[in-house]
Each structure stands twice: as structure tokens, then as C-alpha cells.
C-alpha atoms as a PDB file:
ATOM      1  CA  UNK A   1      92.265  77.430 117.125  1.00  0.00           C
ATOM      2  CA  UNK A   2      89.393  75.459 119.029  1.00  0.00           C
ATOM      3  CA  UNK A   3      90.455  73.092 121.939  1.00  0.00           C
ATOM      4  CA  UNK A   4      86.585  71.580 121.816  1.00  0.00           C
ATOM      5  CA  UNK A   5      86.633  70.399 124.882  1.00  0.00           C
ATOM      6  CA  UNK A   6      84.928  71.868 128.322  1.00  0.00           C
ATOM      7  CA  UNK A   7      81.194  73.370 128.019  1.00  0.00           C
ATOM      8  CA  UNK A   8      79.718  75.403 124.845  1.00  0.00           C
ATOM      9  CA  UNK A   9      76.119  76.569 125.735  1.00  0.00           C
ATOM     10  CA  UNK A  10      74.104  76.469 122.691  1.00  0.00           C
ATOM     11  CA  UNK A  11      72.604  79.368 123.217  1.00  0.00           C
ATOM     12  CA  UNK A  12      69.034  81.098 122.477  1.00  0.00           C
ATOM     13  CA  UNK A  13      67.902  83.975 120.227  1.00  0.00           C
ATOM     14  CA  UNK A  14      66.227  86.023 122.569  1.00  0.00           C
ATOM     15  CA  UNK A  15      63.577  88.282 121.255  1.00  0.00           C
ATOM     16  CA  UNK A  16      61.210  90.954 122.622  1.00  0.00           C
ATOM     17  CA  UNK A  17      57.213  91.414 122.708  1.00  0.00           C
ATOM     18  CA  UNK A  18      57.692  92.653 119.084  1.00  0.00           C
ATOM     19  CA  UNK A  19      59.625  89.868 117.572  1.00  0.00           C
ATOM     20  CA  UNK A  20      63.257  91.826 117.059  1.00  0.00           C
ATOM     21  CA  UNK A  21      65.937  89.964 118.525  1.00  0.00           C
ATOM     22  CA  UNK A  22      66.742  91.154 122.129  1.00  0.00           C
ATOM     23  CA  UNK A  23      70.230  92.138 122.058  1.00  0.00           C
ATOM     24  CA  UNK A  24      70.281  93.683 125.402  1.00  0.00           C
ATOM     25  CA  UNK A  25      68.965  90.403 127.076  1.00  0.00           C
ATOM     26  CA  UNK A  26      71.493  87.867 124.993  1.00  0.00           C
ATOM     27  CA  UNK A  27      74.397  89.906 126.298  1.00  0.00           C
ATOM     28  CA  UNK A  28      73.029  89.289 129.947  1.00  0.00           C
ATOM     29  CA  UNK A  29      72.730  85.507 129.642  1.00  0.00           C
ATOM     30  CA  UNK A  30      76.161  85.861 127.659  1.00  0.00           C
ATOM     31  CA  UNK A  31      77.734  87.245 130.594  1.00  0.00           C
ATOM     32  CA  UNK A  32      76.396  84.941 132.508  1.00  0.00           C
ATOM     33  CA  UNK A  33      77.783  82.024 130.211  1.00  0.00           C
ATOM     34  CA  UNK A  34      81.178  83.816 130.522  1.00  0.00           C
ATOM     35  CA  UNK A  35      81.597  84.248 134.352  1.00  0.00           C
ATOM     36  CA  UNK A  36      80.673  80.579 134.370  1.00  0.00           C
ATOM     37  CA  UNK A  37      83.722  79.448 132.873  1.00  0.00           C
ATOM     38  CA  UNK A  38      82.648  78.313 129.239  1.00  0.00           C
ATOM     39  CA  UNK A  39      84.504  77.289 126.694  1.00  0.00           C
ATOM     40  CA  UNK A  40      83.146  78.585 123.624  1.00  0.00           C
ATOM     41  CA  UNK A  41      79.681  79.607 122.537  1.00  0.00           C
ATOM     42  CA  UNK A  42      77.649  78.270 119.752  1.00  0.00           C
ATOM     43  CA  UNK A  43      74.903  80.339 117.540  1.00  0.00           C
ATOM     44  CA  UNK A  44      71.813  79.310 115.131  1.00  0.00           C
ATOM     45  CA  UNK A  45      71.463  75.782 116.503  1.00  0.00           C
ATOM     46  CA  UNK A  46      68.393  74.067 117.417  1.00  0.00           C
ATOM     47  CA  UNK A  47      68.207  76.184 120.704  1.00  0.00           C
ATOM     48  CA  UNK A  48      69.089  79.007 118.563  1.00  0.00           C
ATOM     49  CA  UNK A  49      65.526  78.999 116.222  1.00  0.00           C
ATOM     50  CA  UNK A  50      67.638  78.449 113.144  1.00  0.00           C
ATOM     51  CA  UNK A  51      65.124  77.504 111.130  1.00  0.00           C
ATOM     52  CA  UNK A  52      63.365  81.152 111.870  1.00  0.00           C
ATOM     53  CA  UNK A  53      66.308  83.263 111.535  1.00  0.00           C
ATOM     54  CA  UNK A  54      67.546  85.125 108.891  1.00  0.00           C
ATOM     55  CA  UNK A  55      71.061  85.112 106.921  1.00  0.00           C
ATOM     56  CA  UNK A  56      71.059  88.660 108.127  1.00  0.00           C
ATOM     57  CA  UNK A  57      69.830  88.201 111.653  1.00  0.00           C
ATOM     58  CA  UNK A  58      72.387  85.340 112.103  1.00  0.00           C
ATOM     59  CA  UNK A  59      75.471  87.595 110.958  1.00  0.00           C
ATOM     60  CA  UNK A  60      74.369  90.301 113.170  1.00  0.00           C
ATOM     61  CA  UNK A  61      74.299  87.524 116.449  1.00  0.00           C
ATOM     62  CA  UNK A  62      77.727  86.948 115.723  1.00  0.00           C
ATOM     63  CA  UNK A  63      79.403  90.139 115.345  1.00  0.00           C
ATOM     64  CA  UNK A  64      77.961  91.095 118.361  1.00  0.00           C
ATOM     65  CA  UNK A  65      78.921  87.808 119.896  1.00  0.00           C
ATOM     66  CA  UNK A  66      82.134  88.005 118.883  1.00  0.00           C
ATOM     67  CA  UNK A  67      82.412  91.993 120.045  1.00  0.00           C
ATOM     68  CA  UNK A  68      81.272  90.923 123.327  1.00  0.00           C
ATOM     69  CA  UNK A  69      83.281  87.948 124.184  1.00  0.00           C
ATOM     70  CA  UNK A  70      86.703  90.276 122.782  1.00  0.00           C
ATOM     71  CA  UNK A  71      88.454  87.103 122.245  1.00  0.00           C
ATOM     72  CA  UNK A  72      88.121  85.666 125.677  1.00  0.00           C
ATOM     73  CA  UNK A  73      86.251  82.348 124.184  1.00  0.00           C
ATOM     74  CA  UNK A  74      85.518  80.883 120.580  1.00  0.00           C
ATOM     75  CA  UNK A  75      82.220  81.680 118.590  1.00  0.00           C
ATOM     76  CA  UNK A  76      80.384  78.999 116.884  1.00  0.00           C
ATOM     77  CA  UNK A  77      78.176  79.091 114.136  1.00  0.00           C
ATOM     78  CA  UNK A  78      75.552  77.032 113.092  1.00  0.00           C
ATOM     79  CA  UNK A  79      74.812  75.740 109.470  1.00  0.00           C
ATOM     80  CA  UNK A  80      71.708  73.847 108.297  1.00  0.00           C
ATOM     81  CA  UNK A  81      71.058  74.034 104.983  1.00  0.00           C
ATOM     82  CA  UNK A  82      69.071  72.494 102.044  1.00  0.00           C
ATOM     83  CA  UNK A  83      71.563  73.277  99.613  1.00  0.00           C
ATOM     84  CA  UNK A  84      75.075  72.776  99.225  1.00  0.00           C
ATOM     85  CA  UNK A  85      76.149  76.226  97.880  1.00  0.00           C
ATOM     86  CA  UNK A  86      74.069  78.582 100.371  1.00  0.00           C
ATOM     87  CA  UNK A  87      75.932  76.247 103.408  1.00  0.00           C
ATOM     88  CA  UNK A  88      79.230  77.229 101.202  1.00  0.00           C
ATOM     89  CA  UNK A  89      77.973  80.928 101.389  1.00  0.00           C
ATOM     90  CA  UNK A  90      76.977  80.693 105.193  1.00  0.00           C
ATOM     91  CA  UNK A  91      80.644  79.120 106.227  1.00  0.00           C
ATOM     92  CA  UNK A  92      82.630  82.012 104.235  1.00  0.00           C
ATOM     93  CA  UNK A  93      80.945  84.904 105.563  1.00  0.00           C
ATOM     94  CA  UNK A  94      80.481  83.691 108.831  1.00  0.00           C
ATOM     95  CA  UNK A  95      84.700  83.487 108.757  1.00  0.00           C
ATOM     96  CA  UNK A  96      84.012  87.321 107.273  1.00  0.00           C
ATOM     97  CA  UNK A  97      82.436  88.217 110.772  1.00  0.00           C
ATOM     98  CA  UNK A  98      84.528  86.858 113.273  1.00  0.00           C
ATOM     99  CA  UNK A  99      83.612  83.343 114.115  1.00  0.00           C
ATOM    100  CA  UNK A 100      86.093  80.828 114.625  1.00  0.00           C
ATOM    101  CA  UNK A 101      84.348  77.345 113.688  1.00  0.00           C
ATOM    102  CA  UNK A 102      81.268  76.309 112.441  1.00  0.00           C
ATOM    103  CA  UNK A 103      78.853  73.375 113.926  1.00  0.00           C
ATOM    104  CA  UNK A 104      77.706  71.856 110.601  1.00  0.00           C
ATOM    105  CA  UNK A 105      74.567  69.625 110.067  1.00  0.00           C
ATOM    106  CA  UNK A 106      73.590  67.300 107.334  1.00  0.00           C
ATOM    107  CA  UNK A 107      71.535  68.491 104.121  1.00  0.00           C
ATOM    108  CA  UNK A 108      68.260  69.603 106.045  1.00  0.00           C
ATOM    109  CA  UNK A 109      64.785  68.236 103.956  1.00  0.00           C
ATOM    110  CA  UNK A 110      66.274  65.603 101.587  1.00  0.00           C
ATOM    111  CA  UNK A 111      67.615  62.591 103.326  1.00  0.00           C
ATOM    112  CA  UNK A 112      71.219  62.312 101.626  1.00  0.00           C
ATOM    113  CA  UNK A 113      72.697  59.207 102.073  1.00  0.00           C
ATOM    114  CA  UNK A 114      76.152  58.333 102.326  1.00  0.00           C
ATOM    115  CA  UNK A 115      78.180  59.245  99.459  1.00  0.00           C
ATOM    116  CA  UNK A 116      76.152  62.916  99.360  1.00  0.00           C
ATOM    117  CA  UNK A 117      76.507  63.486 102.898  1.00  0.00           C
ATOM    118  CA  UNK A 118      80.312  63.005 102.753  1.00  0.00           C
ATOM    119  CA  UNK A 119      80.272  65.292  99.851  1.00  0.00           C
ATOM    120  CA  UNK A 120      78.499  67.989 101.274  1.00  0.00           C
ATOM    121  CA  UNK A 121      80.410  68.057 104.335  1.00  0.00           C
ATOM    122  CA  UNK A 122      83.732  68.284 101.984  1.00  0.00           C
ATOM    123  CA  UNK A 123      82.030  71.189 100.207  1.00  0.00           C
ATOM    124  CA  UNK A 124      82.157  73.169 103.191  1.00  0.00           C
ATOM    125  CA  UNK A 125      85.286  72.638 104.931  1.00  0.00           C
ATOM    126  CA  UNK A 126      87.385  73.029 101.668  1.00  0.00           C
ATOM    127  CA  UNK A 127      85.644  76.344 101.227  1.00  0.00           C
ATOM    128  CA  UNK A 128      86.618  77.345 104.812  1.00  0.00           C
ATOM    129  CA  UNK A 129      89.516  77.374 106.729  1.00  0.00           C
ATOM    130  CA  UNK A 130      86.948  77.275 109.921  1.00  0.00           C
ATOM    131  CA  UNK A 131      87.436  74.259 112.298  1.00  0.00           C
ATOM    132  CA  UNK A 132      84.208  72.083 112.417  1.00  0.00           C
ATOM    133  CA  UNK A 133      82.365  70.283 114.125  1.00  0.00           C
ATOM    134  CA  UNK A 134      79.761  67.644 113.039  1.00  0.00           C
ATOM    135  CA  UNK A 135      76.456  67.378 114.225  1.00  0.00           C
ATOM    136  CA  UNK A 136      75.319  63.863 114.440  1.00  0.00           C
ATOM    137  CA  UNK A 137      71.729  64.055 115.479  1.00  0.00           C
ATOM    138  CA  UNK A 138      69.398  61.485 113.482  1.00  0.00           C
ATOM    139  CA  UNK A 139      66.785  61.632 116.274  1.00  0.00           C
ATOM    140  CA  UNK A 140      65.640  64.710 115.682  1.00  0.00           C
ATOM    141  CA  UNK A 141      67.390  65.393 112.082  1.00  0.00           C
ATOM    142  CA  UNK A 142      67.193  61.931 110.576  1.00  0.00           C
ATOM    143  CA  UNK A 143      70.451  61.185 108.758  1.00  0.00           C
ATOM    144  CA  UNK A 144      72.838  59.605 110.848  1.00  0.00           C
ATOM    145  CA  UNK A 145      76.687  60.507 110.332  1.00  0.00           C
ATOM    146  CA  UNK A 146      78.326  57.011 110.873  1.00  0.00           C
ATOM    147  CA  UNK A 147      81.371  56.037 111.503  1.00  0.00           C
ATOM    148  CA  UNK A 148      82.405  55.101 107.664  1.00  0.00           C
ATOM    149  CA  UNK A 149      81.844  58.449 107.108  1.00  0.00           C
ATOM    150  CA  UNK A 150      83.585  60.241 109.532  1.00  0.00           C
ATOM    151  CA  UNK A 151      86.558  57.971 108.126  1.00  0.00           C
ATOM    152  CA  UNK A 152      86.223  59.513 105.038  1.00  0.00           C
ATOM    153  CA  UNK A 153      86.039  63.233 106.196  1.00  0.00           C
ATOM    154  CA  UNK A 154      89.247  62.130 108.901  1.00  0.00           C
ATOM    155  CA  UNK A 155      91.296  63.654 105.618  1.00  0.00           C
ATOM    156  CA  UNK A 156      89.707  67.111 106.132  1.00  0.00           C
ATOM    157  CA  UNK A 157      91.582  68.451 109.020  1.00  0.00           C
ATOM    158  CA  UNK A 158      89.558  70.923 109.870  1.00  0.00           C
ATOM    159  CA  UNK A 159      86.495  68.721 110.340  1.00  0.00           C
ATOM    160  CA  UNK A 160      87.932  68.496 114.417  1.00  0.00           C
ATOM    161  CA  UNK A 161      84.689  67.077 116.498  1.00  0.00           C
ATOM    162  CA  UNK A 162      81.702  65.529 116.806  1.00  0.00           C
ATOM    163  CA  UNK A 163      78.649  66.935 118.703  1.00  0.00           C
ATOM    164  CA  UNK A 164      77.419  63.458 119.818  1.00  0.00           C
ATOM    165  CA  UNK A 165      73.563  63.697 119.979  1.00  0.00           C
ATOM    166  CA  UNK A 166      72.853  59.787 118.503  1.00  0.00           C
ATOM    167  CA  UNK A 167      71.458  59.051 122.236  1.00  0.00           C
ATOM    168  CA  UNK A 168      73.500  56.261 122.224  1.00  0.00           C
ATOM    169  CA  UNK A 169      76.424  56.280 124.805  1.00  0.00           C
ATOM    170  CA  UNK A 170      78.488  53.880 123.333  1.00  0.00           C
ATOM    171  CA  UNK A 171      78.563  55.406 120.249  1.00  0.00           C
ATOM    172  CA  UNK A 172      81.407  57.535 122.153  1.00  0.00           C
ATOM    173  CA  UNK A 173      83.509  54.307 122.637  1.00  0.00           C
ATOM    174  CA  UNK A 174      83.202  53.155 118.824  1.00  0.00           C
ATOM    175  CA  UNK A 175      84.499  56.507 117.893  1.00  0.00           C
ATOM    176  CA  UNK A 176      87.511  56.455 120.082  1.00  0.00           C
ATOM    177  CA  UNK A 177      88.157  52.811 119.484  1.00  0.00           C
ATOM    178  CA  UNK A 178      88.189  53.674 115.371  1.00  0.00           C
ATOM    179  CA  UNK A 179      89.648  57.130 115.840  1.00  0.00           C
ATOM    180  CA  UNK A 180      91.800  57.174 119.233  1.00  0.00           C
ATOM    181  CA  UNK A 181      91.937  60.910 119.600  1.00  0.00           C
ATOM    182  CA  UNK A 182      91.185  62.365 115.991  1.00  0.00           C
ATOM    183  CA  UNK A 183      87.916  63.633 116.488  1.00  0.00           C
ATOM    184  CA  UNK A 184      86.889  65.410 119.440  1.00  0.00           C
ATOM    185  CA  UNK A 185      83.542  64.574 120.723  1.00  0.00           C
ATOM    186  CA  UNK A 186      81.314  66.889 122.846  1.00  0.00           C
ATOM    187  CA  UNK A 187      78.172  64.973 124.593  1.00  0.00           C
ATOM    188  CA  UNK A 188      75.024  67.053 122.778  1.00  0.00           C
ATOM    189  CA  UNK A 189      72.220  65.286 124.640  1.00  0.00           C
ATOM    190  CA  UNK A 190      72.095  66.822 128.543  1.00  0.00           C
ATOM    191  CA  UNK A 191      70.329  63.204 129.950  1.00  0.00           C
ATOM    192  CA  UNK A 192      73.436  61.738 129.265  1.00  0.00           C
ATOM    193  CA  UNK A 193      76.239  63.885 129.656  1.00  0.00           C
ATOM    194  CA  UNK A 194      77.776  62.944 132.584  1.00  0.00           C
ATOM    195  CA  UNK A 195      77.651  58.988 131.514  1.00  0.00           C
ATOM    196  CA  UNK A 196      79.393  60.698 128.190  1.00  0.00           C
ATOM    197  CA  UNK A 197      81.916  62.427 129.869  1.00  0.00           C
ATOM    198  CA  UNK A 198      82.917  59.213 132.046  1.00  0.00           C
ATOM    199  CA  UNK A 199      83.650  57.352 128.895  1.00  0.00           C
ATOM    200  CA  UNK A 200      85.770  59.758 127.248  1.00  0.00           C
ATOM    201  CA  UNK A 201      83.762  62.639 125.799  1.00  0.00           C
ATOM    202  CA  UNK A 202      86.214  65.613 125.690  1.00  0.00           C
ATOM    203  CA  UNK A 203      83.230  68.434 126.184  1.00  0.00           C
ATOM    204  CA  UNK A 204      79.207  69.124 126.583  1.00  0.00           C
ATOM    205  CA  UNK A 205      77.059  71.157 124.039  1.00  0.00           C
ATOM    206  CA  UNK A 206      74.355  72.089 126.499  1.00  0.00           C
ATOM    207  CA  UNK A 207      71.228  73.145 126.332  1.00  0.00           C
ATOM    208  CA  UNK A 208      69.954  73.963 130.433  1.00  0.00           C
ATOM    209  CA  UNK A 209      73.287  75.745 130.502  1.00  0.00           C
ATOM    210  CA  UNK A 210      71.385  78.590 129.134  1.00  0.00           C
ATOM    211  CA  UNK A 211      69.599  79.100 132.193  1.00  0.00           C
ATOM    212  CA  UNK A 212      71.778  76.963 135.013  1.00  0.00           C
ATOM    213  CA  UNK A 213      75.194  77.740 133.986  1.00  0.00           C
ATOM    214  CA  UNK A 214      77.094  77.291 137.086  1.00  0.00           C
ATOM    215  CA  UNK A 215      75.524  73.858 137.569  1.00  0.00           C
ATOM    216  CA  UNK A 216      76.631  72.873 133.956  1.00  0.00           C
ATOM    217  CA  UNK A 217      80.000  73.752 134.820  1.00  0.00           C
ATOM    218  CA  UNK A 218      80.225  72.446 138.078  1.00  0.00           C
ATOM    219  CA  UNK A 219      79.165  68.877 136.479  1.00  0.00           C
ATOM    220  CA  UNK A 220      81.560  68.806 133.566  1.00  0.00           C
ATOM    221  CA  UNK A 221      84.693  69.632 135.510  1.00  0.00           C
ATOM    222  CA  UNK A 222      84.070  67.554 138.461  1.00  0.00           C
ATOM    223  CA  UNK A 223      83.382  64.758 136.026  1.00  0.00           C
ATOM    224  CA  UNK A 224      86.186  64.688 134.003  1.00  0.00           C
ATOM    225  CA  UNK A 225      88.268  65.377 136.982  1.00  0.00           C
ATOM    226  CA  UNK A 226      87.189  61.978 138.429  1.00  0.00           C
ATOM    227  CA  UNK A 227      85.255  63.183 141.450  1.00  0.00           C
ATOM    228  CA  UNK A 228      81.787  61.210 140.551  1.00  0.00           C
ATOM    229  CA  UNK A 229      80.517  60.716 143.900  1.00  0.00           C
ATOM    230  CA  UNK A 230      79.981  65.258 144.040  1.00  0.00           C
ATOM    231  CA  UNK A 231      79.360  65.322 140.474  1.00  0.00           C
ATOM    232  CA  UNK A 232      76.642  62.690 140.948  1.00  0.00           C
ATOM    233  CA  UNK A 233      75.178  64.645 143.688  1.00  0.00           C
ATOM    234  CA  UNK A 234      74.588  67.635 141.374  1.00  0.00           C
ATOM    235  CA  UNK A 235      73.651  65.562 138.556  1.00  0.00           C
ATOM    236  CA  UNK A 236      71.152  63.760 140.405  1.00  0.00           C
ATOM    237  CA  UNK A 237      69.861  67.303 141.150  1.00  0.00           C
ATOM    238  CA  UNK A 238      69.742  68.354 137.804  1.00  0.00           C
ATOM    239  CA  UNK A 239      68.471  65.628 135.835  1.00  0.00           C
ATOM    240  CA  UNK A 240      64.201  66.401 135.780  1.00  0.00           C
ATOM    241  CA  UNK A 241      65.776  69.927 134.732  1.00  0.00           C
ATOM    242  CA  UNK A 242      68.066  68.182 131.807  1.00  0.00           C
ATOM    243  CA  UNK A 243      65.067  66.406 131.089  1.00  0.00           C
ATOM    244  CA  UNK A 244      63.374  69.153 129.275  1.00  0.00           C
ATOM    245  CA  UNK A 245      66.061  69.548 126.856  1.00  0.00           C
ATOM    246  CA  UNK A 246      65.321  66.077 124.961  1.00  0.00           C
ATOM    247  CA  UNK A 247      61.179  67.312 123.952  1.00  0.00           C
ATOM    248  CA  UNK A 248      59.934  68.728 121.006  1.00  0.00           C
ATOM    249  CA  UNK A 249      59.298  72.096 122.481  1.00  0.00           C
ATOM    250  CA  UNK A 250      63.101  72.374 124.015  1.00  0.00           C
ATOM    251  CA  UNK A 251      63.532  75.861 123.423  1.00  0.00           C
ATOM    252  CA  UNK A 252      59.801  76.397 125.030  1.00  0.00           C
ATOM    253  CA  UNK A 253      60.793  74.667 128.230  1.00  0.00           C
ATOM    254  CA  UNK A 254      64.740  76.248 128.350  1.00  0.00           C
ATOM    255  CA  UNK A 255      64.030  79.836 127.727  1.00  0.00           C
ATOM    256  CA  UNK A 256      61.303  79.444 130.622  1.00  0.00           C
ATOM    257  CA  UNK A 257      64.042  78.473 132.314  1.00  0.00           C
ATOM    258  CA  UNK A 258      66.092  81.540 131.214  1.00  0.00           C
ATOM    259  CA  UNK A 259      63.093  83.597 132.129  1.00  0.00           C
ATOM    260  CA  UNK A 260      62.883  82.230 135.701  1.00  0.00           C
ATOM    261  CA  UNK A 261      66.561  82.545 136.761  1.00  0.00           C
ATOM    262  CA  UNK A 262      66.425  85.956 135.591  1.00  0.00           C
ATOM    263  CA  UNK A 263      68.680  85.793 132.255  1.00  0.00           C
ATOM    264  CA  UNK A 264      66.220  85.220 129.843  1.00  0.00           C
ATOM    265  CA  UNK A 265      62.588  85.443 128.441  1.00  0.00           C
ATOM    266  CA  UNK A 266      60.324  82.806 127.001  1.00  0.00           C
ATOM    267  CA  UNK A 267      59.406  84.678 123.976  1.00  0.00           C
ATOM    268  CA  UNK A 268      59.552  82.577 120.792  1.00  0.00           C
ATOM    269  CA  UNK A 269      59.366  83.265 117.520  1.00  0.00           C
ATOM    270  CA  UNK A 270      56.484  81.903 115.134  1.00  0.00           C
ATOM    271  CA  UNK A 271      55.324  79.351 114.705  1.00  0.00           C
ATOM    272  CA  UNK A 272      57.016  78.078 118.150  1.00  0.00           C
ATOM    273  CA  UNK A 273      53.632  79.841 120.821  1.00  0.00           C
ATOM    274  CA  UNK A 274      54.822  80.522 124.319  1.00  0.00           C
ATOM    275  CA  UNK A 275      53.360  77.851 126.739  1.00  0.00           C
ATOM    276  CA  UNK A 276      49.989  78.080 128.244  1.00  0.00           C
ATOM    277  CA  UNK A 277      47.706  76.764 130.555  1.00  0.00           C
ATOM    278  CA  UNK A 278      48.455  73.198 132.094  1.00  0.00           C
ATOM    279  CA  UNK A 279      51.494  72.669 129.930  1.00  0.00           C
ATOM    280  CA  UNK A 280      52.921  75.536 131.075  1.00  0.00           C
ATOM    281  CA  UNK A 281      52.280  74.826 134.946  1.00  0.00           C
ATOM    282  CA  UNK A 282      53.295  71.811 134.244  1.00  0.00           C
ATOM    283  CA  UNK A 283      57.000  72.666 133.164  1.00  0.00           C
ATOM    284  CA  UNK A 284      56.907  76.130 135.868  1.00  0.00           C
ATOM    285  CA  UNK A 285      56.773  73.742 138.560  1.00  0.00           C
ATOM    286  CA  UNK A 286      59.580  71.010 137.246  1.00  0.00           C
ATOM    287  CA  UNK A 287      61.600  74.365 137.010  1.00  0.00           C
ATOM    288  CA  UNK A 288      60.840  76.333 140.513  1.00  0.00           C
ATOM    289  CA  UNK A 289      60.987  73.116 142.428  1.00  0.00           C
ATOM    290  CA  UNK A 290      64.490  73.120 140.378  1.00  0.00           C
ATOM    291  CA  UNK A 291      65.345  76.390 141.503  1.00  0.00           C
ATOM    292  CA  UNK A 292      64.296  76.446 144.828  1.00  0.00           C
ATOM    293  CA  UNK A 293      66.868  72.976 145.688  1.00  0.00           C
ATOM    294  CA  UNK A 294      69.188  74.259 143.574  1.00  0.00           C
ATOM    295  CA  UNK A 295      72.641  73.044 145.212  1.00  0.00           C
ATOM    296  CA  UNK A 296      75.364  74.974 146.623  1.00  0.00           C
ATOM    297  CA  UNK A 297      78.549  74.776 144.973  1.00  0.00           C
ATOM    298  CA  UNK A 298      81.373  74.937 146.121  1.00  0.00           C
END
């Protein structure tokens, strides 16, 4: 059972010089994530380098994943998939190795419109007794998951939440007007989390998390408990930080981050290139000037 609510770092593959993922290093910034206070962890996502992992790799993440965290917090796999029977595949042996829900996008190259995009969200939860959470991210992913359709997947009830990445902040309000409290939604855009939260998002996917995660906290749980003014103050802090999580090159910019704060490395994986020259200054300095104002909590 999944509360979906409070923080759930998306978190990134890391790898070493030689391109093997770096399973030493993820249990570091895991631990990190854990004495934090997070809610639940989520795999294979944008942050994660889906699109670059295996089947294989991404089974082996989360059995050590779910080893590590020894039921303390929920693990969360990703899906994004071209085709409706490998996403089918994905959900039941990700069940197989321990997770306990699934973040699901739409079909990934073919723009599916409504009627197929209903349907292939079906297909998965009636193969899977996994709770799951809906991605809605047509920025970056192009098909938007609107609100006639989440009425139509209300009837699967373990389709539980809504990672709200639309970058539109009222889009919260329209789904709790429509829905009341049916669908969980978790803010998944860090620019605009804490304007999210204030209207009645229930949790944050974040992405700085991965390399701030006390901060993270700190903002979610003084927001929702209704003390602005010092979540503001943090926030305020954060936000040229947060800022880097809404480019192309997010997972460039975050796992310099990581790298920086000492629980991560910025090695990619082809064709993502580590950052050079004045890019890389560029972001270095948003991120040390970060670091070195960095607030204390209380």
C-alpha cells in the first residue's frame, strides 16, 4: 500500500568511468534519500536514463533498491514503452522483484490519442495488482493525460495518483474540483512545487532532491504544514537550484549536483556527454554559489 503523498526523489542511475552502473554510489545517495525522511523512491524515470537502460539493468536497480530500503519506504518503477505488451511485461516482473507501484507514462514514439491512451493505461493496471501512478508530462513527452481520461481510468483502482508535470498549477485545482480526493497528485515540476503544494498537491516527485535532500524535505513539510513565511525562505533559496531541473540536459545539471555535495557523480551514459567548457562553468557556479548559502535548517 502507497500513501503517495510526502517526497519521492526520482532518482539517478549512477554509473562509473566504464559505463556499469555504480551500485556502490546509488546506495550512498540512497541513504542519503532515506535519512532525509522520504517517502518512497522512484526508478527508470527521466532522471533515471530510461531510455538507456536495459530490461535487465532496470530489474537489477530494483532488487537492490528494494534490499536496501528493507521495507522502510515504497519502490517505484518506471514504465515507458512503445508497445503495449512489453509495458504489460515490465509491470509483472517488476511486481516479481519487489516493487510496490509503478509510475506509468503514455505510449512513448506514437502520439496515441484518447481512446488508445485510456486503453493502454487499462492494459497495464489489469495485468498488475501494482498501485500507479500517471505521468502527465506533455511538455517534454507530448501527449497530455486530461481530465476525461483520468475519468475513465477513475474505475481502475489501482491507478491512485497523478505525477503533475503539465506546468500548469491550476491544473491541480481542476483535478480536485472533478475528483475531490480520488487521485492523489504529487507536484513533478520542482519550479513550482511549493505553489503546488499550497493548492492541494498531496506530495513532490523531485528531481534536486537527488543532490539537496534535506532542503527538499524541509520545503514540503513546512509547506503543507502551513508555515509559508520559513518555507518561502528556503524556497527562495532554492529556486536558481530547482531551476536546472526544467532543461533539456536535467540529468547533466542534477548529477553535477550529486557530484558536488558529495553523493553522486556526473557520469552519463551515451549519448547524454558530461558538460564541458563554458556550459559547464556556467551550471558549477549556479550550484557552488548554491552550496555555499545553503540554509540552516532547523
Amino acid at each position: 500500500m502507497i500513501q503517495w503523498k510526502g517526497v519521492f526523489p526520482a532518482l539517478t542511475t549512477k554509473f562509473t568511468a566504464d559505463d556499469k552502473i555504480d551500485f556502490a554510489l546509488f546506495e550512498k545517495n540512497l541513504k542519503a534519500q532515506l535519512d532525509a525522511g522520504m517517502e518512497g523512491v522512484i526508478l527508470g524515470g527521466t532522471l533515471g536514463e530510461a531510455s538507456v537502460l536495459s530490461n535487465e539493468e532496470k530489474f537489477d536497480l530494483v532488487k537492490f533498491t528494494v534490499e536496501k530500503v528493507a521495507g522502510k519506504i515504497p519502490v517505484v518503477m518506471n514504465i515507458a514503452e512503445g508497445s503495449t505488451s512489453e509495458a504489460v511485461k515490465l509491470a509483472i516482473e517488476a511486481e516479481k522483484c519487489g516493487a510496490k507501484g509503478l509510475m506509468m507514462l503514455p505510449p512513448m514514439r506514437y502520439k496515441s490519442d484518447h481512446r488508445e491512451t485510456v486503453t493502454y493505461f487499462k492494459a497495464v493496471a489489469e495485468s498488475s495488482s501494482l498501485p500507479i501512478m500517471i505521468y502527465n508530462n506533455p511538455i517534454d513527452y507530448k501527449i497530455e493525460v486530461t481530465l476525461d481520461m483520468f475519468a475513465e481510468l477513475a474505475d481502475n483502482k489501482n491507478i491512485q495518483a497523478v505525477k503533475e508535470s503539465t506546468r500548469d498549477v491550476s491544473n491541480v485545482t481542476r483535478m480536485i474540483n472533478r475528483f475531490g480526493d480520488r487521485f492523489k497528485i504529487l507536484c513533478g515540476v520542482d519550479t513550482i512545487a511549493m505553489e503546488e503544494l499550497m493548492l492541494g498537491a498531496d506530495g513532490w516527485v523531485a528531481g534536486l532532491v537527488c543532490a539537496f535532500p534535506k532542503e527538499t524535505v524541509a520545503v514540503y513539510k513546512l509547506t503543507r504544514a502551513g508555515k509559508f513565511e520559513e518555507a518561502l525562505k528556503i524556497y527562495r533559496w532554492f529556486l536558481p537550484l530547482l531551476e536546472l531541473d526544467i532543461h533539456p540536459k536535467l540529468v547533466q545539471y542534477i548529477k553535477l549536483a550529486e557530484q558536488e555535495t558529495g553523493i553522486g557523480s556526473e557520469y552519463v551514459r551515451a549519448p547524454r556527454l558530461t558538460l564541458v567548457g563554458e556550459e559547464r562553468e556556467r551550471i558549477l557556479k549556479i550550484i557552488r554559489d548554491g552550496i555555499k548559502a545553503r540554509p540552516v535548517l532547523a
